[in-house]
PDB file of N, CA and C in Angstrom:
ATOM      1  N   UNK A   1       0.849  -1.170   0.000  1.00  0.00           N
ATOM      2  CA  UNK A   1       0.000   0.000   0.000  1.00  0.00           C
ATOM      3  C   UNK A   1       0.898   1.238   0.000  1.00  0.00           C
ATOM      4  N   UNK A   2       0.520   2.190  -0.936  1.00  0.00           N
ATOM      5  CA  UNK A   2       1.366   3.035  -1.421  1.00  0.00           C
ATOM      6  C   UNK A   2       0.873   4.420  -0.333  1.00  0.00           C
ATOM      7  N   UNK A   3       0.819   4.939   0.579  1.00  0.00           N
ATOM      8  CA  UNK A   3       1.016   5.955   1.208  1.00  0.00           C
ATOM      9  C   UNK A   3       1.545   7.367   0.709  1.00  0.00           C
ATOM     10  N   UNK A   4       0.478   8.504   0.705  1.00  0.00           N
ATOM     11  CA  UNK A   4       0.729   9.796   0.231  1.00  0.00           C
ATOM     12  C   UNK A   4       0.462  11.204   1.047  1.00  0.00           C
ATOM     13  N   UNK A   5       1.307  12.028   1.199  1.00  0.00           N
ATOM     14  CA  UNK A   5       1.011  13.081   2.133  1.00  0.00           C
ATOM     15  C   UNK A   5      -0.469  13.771   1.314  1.00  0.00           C
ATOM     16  N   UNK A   6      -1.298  14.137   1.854  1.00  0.00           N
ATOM     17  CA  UNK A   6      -2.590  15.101   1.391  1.00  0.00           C
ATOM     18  C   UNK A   6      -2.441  16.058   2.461  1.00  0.00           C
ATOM     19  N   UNK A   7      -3.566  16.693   1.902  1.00  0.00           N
ATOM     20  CA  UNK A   7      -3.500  18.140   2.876  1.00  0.00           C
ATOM     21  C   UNK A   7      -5.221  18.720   2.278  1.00  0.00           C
ATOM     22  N   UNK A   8      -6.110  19.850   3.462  1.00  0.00           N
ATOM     23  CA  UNK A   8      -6.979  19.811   3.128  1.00  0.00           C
ATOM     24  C   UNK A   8      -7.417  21.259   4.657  1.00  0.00           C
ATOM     25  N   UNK A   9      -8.360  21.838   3.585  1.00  0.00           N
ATOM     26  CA  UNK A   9      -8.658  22.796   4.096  1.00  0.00           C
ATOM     27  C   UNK A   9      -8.869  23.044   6.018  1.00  0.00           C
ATOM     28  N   UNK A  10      -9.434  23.895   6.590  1.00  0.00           N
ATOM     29  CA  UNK A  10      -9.636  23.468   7.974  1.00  0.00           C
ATOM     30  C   UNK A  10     -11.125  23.544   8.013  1.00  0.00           C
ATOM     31  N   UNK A  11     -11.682  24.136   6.969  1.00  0.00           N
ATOM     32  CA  UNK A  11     -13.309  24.099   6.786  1.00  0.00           C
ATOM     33  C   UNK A  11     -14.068  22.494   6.687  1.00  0.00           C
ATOM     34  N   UNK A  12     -13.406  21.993   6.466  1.00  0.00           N
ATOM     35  CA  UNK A  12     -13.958  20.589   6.112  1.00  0.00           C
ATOM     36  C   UNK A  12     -14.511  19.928   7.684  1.00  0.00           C
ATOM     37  N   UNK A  13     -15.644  19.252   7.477  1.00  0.00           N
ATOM     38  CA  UNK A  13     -16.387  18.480   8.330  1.00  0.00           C
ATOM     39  C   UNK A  13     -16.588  17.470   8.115  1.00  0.00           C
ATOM     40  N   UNK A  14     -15.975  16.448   8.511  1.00  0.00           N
ATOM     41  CA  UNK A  14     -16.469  14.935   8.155  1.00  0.00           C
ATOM     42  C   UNK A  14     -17.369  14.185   8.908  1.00  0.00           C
ATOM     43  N   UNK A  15     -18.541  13.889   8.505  1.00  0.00           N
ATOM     44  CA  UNK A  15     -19.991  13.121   8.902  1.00  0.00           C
ATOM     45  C   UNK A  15     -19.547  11.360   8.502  1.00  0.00           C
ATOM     46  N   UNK A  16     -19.341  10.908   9.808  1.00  0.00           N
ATOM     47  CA  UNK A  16     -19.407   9.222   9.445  1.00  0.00           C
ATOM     48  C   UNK A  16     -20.755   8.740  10.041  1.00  0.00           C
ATOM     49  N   UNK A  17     -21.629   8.057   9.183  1.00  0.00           N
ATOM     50  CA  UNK A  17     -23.138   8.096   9.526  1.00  0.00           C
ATOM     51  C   UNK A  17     -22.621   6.504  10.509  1.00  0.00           C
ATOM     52  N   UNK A  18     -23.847   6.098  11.310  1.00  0.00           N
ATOM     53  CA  UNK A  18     -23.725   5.056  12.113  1.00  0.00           C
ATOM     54  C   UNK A  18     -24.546   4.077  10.995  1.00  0.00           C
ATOM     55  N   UNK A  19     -24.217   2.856  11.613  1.00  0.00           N
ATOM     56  CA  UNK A  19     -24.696   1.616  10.839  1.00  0.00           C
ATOM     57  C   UNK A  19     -26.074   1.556  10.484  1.00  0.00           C
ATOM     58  N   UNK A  20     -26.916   2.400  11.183  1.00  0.00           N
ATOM     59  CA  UNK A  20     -28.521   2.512  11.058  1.00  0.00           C
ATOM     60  C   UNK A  20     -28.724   3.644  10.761  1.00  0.00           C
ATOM     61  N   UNK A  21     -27.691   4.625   9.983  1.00  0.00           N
ATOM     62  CA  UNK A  21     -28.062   5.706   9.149  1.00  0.00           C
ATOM     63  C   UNK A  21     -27.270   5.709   8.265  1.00  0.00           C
ATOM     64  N   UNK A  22     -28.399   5.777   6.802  1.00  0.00           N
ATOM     65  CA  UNK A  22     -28.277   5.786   5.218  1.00  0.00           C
ATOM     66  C   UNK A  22     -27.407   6.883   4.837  1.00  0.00           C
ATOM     67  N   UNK A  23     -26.147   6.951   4.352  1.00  0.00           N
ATOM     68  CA  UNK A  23     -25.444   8.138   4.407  1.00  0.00           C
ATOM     69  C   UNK A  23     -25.743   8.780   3.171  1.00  0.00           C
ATOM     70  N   UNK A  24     -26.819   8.212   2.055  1.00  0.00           N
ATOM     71  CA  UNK A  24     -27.750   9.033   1.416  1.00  0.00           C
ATOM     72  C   UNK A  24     -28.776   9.496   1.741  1.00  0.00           C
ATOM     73  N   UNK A  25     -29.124   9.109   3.038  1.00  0.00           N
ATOM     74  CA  UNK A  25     -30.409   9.351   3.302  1.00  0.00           C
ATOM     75  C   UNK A  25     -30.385  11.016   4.203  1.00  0.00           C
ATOM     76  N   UNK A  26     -29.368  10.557   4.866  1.00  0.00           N
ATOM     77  CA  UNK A  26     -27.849  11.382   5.372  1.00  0.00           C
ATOM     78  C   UNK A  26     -28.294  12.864   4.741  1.00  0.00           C
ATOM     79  N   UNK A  27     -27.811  12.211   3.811  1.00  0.00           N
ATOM     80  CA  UNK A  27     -27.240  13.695   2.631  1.00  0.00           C
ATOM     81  C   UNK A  27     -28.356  14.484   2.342  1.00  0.00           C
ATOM     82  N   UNK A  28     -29.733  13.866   1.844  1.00  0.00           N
ATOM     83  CA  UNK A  28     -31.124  14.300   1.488  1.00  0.00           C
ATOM     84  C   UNK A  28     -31.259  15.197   2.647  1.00  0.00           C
ATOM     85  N   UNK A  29     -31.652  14.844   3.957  1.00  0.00           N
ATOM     86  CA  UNK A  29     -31.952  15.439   5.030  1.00  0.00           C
ATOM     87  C   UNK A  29     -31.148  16.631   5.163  1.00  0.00           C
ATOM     88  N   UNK A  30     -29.923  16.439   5.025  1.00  0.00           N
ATOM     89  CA  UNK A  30     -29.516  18.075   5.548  1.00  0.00           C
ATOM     90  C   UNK A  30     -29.392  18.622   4.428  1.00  0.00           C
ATOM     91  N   UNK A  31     -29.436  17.930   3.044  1.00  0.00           N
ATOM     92  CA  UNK A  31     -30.083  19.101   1.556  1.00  0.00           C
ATOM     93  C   UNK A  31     -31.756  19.938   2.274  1.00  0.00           C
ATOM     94  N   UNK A  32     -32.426  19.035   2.644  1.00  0.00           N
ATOM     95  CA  UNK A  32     -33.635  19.527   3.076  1.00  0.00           C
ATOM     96  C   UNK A  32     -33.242  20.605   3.710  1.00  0.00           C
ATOM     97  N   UNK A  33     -32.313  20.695   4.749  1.00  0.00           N
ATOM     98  CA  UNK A  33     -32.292  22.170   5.890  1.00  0.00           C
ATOM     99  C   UNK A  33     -31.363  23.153   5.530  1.00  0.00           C
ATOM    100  N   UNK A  34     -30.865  22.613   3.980  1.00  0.00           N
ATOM    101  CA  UNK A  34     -29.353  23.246   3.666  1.00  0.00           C
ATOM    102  C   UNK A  34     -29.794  25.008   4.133  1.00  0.00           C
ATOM    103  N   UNK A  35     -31.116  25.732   4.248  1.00  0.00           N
ATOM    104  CA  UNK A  35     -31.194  26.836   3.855  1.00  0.00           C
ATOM    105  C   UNK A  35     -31.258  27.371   5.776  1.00  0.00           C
ATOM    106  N   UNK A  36     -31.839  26.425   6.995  1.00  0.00           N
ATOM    107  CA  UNK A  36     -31.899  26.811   8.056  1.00  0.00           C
ATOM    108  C   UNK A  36     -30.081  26.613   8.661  1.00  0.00           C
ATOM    109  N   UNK A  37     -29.233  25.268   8.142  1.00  0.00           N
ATOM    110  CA  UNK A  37     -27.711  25.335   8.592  1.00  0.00           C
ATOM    111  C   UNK A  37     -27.612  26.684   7.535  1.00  0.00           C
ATOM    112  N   UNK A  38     -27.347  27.170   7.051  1.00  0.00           N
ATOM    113  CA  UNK A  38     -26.649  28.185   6.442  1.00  0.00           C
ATOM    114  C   UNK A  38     -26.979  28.919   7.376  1.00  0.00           C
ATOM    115  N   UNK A  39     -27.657  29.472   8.405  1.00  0.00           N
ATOM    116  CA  UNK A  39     -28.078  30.918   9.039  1.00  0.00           C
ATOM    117  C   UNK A  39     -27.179  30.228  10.073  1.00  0.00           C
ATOM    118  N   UNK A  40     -27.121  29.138  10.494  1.00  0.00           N
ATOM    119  CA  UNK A  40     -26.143  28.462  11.663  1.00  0.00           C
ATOM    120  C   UNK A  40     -24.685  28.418  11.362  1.00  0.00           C
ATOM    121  N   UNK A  41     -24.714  28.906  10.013  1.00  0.00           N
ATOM    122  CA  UNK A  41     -22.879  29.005  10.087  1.00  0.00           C
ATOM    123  C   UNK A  41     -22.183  29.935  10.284  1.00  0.00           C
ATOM    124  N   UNK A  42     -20.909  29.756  10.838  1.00  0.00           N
ATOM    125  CA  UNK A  42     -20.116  30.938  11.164  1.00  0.00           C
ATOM    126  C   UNK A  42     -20.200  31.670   9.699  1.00  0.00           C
ATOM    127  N   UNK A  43     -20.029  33.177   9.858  1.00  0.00           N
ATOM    128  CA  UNK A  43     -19.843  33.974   9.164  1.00  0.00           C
ATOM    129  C   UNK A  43     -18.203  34.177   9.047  1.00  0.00           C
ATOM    130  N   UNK A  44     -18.492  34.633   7.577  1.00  0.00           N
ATOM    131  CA  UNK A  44     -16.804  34.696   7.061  1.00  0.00           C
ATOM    132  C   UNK A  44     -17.061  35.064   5.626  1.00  0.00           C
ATOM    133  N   UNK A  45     -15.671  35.095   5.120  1.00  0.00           N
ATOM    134  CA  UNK A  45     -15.827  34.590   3.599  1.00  0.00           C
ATOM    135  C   UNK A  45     -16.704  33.546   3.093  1.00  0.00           C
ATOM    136  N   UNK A  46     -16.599  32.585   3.918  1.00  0.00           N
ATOM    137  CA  UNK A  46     -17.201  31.330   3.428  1.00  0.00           C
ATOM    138  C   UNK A  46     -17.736  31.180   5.180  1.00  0.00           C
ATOM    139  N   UNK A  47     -19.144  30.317   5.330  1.00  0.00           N
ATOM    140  CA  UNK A  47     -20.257  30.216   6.069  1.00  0.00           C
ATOM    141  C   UNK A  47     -19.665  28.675   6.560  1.00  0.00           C
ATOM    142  N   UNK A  48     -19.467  28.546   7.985  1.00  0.00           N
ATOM    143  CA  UNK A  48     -19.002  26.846   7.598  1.00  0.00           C
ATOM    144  C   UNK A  48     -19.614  26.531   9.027  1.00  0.00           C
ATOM    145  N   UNK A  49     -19.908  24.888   8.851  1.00  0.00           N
ATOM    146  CA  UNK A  49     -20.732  24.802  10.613  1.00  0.00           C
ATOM    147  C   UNK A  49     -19.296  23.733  11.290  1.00  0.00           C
ATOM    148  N   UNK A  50     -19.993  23.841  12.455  1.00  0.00           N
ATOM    149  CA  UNK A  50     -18.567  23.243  13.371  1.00  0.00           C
ATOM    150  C   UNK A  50     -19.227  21.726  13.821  1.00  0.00           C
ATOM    151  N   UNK A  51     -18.279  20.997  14.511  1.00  0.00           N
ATOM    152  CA  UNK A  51     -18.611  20.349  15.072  1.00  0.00           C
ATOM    153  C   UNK A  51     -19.567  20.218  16.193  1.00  0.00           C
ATOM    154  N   UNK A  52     -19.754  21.198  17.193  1.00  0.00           N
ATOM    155  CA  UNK A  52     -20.558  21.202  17.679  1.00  0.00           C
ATOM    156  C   UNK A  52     -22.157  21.551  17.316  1.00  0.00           C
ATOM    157  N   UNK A  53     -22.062  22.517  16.109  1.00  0.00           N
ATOM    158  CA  UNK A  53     -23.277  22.245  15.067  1.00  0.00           C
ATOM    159  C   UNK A  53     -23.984  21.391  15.110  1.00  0.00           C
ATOM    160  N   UNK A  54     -22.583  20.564  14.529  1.00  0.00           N
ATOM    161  CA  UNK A  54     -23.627  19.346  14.260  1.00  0.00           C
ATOM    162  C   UNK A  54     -24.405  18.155  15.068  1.00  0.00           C
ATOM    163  N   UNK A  55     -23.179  17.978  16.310  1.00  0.00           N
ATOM    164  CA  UNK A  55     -23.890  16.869  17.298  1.00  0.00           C
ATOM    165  C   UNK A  55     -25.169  17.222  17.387  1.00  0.00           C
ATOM    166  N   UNK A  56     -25.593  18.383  17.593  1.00  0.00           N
ATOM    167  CA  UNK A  56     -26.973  18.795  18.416  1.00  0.00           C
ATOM    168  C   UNK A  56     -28.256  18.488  17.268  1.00  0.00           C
ATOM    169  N   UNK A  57     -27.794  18.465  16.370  1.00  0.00           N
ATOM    170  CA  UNK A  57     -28.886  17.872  14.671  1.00  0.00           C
ATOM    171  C   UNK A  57     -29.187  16.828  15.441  1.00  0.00           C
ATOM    172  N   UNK A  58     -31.559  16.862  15.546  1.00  0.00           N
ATOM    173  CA  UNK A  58     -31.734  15.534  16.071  1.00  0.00           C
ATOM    174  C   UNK A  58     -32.326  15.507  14.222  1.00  0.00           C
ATOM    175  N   UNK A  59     -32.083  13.670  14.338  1.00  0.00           N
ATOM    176  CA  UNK A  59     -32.787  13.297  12.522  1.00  0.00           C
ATOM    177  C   UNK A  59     -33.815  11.929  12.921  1.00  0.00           C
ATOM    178  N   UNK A  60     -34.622  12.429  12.459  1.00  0.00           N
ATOM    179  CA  UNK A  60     -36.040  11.389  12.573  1.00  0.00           C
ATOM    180  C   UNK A  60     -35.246   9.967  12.159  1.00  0.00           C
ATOM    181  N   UNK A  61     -34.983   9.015  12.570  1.00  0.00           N
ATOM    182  CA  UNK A  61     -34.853   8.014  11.526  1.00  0.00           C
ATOM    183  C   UNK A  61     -35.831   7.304  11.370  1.00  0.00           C
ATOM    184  N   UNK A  62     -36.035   6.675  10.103  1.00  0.00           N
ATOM    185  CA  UNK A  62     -37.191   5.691   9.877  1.00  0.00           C
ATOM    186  C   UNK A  62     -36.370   4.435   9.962  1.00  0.00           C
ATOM    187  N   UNK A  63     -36.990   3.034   9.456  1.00  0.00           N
ATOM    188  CA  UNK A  63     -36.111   1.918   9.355  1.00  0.00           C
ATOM    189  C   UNK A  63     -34.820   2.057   8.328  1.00  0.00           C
ATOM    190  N   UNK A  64     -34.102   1.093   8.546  1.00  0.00           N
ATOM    191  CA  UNK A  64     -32.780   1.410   7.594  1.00  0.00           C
ATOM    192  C   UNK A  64     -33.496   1.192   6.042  1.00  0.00           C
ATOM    193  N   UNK A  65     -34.282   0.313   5.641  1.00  0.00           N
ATOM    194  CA  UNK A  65     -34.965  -0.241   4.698  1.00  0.00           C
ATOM    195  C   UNK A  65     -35.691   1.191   3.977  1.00  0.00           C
ATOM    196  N   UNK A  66     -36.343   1.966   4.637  1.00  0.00           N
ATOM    197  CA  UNK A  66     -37.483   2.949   4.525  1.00  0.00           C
ATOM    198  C   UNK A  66     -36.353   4.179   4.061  1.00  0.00           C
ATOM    199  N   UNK A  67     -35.421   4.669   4.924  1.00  0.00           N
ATOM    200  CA  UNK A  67     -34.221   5.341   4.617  1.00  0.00           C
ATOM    201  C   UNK A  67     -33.573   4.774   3.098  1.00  0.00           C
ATOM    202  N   UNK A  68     -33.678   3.717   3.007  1.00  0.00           N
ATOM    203  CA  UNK A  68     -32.803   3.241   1.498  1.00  0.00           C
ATOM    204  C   UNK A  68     -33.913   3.250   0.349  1.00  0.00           C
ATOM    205  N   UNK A  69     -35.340   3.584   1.007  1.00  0.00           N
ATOM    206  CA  UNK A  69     -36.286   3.493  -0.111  1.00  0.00           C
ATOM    207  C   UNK A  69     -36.616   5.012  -0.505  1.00  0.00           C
ATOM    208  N   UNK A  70     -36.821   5.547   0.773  1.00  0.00           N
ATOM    209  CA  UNK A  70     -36.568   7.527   0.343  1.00  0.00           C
ATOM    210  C   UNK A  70     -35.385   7.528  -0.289  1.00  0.00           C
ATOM    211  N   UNK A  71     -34.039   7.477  -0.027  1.00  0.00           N
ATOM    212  CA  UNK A  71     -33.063   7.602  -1.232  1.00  0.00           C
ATOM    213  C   UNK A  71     -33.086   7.228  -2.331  1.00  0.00           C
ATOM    214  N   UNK A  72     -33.329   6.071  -2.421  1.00  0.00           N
ATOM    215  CA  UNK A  72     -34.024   5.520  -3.856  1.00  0.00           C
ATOM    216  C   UNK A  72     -35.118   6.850  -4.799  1.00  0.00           C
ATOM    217  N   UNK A  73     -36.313   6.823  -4.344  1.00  0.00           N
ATOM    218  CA  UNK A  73     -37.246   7.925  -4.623  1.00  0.00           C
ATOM    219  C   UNK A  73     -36.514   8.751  -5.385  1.00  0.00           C
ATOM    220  N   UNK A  74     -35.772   9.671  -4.338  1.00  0.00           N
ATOM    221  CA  UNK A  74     -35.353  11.180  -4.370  1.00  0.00           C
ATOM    222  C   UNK A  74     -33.947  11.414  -5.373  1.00  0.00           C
ATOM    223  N   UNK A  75     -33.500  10.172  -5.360  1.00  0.00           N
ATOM    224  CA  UNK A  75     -32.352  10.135  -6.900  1.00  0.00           C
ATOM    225  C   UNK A  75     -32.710   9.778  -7.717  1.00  0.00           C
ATOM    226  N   UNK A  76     -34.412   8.901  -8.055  1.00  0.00           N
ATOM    227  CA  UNK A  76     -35.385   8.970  -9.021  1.00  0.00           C
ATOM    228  C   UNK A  76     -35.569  10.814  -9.547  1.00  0.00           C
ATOM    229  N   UNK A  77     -35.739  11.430  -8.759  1.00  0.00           N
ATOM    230  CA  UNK A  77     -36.832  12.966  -8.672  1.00  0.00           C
ATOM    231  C   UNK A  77     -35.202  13.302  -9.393  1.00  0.00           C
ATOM    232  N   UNK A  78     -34.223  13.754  -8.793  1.00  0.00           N
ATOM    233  CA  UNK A  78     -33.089  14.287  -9.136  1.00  0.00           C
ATOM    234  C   UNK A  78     -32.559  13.934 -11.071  1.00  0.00           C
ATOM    235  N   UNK A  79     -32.622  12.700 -10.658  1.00  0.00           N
ATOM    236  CA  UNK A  79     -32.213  12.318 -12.914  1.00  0.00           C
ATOM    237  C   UNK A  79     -33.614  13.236 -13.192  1.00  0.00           C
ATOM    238  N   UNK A  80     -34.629  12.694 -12.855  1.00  0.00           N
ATOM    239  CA  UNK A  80     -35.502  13.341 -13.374  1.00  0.00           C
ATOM    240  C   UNK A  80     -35.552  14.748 -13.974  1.00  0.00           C
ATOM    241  N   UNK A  81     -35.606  15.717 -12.772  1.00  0.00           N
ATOM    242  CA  UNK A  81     -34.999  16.953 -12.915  1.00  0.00           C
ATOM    243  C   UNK A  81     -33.718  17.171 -14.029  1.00  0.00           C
ATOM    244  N   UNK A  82     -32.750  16.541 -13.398  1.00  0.00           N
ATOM    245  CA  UNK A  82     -31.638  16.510 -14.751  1.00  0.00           C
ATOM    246  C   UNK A  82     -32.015  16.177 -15.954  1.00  0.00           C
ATOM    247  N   UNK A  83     -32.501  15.837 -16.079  1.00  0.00           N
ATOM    248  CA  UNK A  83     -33.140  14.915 -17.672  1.00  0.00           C
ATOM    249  C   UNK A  83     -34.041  16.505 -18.206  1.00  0.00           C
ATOM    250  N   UNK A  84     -34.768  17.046 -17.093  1.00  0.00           N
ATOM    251  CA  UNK A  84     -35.664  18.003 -18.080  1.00  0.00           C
ATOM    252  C   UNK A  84     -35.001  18.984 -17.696  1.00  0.00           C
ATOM    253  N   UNK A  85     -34.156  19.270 -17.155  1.00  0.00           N
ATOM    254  CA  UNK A  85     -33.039  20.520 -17.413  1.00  0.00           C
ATOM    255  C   UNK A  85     -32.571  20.651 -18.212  1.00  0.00           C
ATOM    256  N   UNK A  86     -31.889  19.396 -19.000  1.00  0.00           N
ATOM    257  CA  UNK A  86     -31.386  18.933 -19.929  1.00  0.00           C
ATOM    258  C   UNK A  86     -32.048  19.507 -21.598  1.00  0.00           C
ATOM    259  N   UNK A  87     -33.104  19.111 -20.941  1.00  0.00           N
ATOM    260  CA  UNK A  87     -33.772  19.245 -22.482  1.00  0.00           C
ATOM    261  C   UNK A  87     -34.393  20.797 -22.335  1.00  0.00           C
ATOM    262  N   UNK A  88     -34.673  21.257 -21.292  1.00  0.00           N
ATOM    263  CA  UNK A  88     -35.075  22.853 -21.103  1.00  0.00           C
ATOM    264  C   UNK A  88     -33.665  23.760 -21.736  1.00  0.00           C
ATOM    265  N   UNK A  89     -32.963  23.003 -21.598  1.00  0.00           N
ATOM    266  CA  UNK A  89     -31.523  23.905 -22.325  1.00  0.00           C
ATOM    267  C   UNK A  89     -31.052  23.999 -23.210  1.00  0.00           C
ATOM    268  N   UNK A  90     -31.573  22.504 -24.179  1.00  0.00           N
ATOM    269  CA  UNK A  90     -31.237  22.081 -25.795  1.00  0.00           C
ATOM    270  C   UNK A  90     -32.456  23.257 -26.237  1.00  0.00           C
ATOM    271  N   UNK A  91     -33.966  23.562 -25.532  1.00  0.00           N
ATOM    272  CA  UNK A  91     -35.064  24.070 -25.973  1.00  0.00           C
ATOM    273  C   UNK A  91     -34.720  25.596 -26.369  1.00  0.00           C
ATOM    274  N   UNK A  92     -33.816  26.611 -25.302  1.00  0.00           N
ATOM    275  CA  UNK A  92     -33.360  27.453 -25.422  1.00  0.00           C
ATOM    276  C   UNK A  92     -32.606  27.506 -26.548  1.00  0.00           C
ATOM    277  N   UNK A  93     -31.389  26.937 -26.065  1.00  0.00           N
ATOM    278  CA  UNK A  93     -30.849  27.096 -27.257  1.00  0.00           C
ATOM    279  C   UNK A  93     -31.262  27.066 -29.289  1.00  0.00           C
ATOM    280  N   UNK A  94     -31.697  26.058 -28.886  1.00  0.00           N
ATOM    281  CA  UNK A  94     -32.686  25.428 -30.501  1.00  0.00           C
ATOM    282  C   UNK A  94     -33.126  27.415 -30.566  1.00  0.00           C
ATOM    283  N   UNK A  95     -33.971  27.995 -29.631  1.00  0.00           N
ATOM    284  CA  UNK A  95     -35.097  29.014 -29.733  1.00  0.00           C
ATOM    285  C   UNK A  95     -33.744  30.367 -29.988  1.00  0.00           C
ATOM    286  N   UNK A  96     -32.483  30.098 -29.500  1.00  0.00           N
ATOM    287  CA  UNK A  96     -31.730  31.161 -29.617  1.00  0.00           C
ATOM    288  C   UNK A  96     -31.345  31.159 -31.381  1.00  0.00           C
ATOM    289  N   UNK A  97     -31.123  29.922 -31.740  1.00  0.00           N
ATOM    290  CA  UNK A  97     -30.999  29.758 -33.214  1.00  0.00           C
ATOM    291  C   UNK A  97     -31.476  30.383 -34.237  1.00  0.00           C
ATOM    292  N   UNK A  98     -33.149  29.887 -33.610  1.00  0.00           N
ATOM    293  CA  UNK A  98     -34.236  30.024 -34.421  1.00  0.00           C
ATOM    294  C   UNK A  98     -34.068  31.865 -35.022  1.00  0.00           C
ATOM    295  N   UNK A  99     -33.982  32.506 -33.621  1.00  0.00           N
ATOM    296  CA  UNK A  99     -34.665  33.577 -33.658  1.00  0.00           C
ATOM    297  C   UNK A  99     -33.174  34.297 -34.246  1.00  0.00           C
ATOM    298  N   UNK A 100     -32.300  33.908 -34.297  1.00  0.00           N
ATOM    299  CA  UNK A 100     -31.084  34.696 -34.720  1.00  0.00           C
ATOM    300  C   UNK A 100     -31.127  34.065 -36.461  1.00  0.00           C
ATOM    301  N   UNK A 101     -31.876  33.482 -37.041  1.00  0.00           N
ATOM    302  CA  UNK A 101     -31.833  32.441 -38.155  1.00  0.00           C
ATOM    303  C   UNK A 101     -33.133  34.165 -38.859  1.00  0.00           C
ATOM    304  N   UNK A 102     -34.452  33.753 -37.681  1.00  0.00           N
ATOM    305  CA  UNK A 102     -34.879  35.073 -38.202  1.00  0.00           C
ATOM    306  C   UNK A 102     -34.705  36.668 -38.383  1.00  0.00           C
ATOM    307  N   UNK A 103     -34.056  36.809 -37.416  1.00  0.00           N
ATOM    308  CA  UNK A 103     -33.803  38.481 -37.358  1.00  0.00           C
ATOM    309  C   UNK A 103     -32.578  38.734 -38.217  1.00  0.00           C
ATOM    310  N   UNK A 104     -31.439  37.589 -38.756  1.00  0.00           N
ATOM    311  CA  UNK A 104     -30.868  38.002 -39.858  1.00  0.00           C
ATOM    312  C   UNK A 104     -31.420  38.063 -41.095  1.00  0.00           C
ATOM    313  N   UNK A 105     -32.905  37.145 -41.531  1.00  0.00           N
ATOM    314  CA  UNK A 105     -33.111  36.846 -42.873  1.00  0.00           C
ATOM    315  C   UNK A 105     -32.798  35.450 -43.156  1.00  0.00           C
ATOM    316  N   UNK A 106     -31.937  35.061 -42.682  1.00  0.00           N
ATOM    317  CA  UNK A 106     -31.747  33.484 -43.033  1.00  0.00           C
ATOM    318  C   UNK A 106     -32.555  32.501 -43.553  1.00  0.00           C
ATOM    319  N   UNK A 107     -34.055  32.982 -42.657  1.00  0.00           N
ATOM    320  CA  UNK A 107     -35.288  31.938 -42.299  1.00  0.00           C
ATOM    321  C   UNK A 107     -36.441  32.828 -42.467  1.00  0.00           C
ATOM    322  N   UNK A 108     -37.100  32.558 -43.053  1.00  0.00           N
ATOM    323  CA  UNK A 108     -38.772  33.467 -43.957  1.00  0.00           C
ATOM    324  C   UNK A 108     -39.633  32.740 -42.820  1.00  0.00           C
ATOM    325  N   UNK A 109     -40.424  33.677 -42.376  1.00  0.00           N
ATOM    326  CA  UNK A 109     -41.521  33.357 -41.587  1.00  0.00           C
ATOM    327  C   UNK A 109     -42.621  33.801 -43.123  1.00  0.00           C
ATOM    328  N   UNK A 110     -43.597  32.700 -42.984  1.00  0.00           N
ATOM    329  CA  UNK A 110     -44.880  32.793 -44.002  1.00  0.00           C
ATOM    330  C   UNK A 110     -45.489  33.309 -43.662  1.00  0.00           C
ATOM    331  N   UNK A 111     -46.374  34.392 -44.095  1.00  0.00           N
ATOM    332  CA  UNK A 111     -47.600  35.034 -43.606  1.00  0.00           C
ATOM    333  C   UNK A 111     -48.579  34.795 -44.427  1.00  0.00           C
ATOM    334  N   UNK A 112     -49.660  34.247 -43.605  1.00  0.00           N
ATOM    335  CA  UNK A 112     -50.695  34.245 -44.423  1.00  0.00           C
ATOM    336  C   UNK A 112     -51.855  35.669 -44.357  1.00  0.00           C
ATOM    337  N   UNK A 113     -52.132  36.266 -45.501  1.00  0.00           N
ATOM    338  CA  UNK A 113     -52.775  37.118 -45.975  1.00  0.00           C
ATOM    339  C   UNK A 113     -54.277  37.033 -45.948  1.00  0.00           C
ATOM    340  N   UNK A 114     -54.841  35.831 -45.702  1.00  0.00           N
ATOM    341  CA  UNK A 114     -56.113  35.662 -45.680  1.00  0.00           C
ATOM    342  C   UNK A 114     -56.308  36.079 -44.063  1.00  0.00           C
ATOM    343  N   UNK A 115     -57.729  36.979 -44.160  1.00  0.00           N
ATOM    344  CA  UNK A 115     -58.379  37.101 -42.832  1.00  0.00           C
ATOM    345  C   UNK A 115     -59.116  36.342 -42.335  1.00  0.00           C
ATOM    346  N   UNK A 116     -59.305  36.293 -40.862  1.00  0.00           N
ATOM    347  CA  UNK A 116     -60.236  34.854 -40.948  1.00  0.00           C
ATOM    348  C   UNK A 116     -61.444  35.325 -40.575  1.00  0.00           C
TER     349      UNK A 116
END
């Protein structure tokens, strides 16, 4: 085993979840409060929570099973989201084309002349 010096900020917090907590399930939950820890972090350049922060976080747990089935779900919802972000951005773009295709002339919009 090949051994290497690293090195790493002093902001960093490392969360080792216990055997009966989903360390995705973990992650979801304090995405959920990401917006109430932010008012709990030290102020600075950068907002960071401490260790003592965090002990005091109580987290509902459900069964380990129920925890691995909400994670499941919620990285369903997430591709999801990605997937139509995805295509909300090809849509733009396509529409930035379009409209630069028309306002040079490139591309004839038809008008029809009949009234209805």
């Amino acid at each position: 085993m090949t051994h290497r010096a690293v090195s790493s900020s002093q902001a960093i917090l490392g969360i080792r979840p216990s055997e009966d907590l989903h360390y995705e399930f973990l992650y979801f939950y304090l995405s959920s409060l990401k917006e109430e820890i932010k008012l709990q972090g030290q102020q600075g350049t950068q907002s960071n929570l401490n260790a003592g922060m965090v002990k005091g976080f109580k987290i509902p747990l459900p069964s380990l099973q129920e925890q691995i089935g909400i994670s499941e779900v919620l990285n369903s919802a997430d591709e999801e989201v990605e997937a139509l972000e995805k295509s909300v951005f090809a849509l733009k773009r396509e529409k930035k084309a379009l409209m630069q295709q028309l306002l040079t002339g490139k591309r004839r919009v038809q008008v029809d002349t009949e009234v209805a």
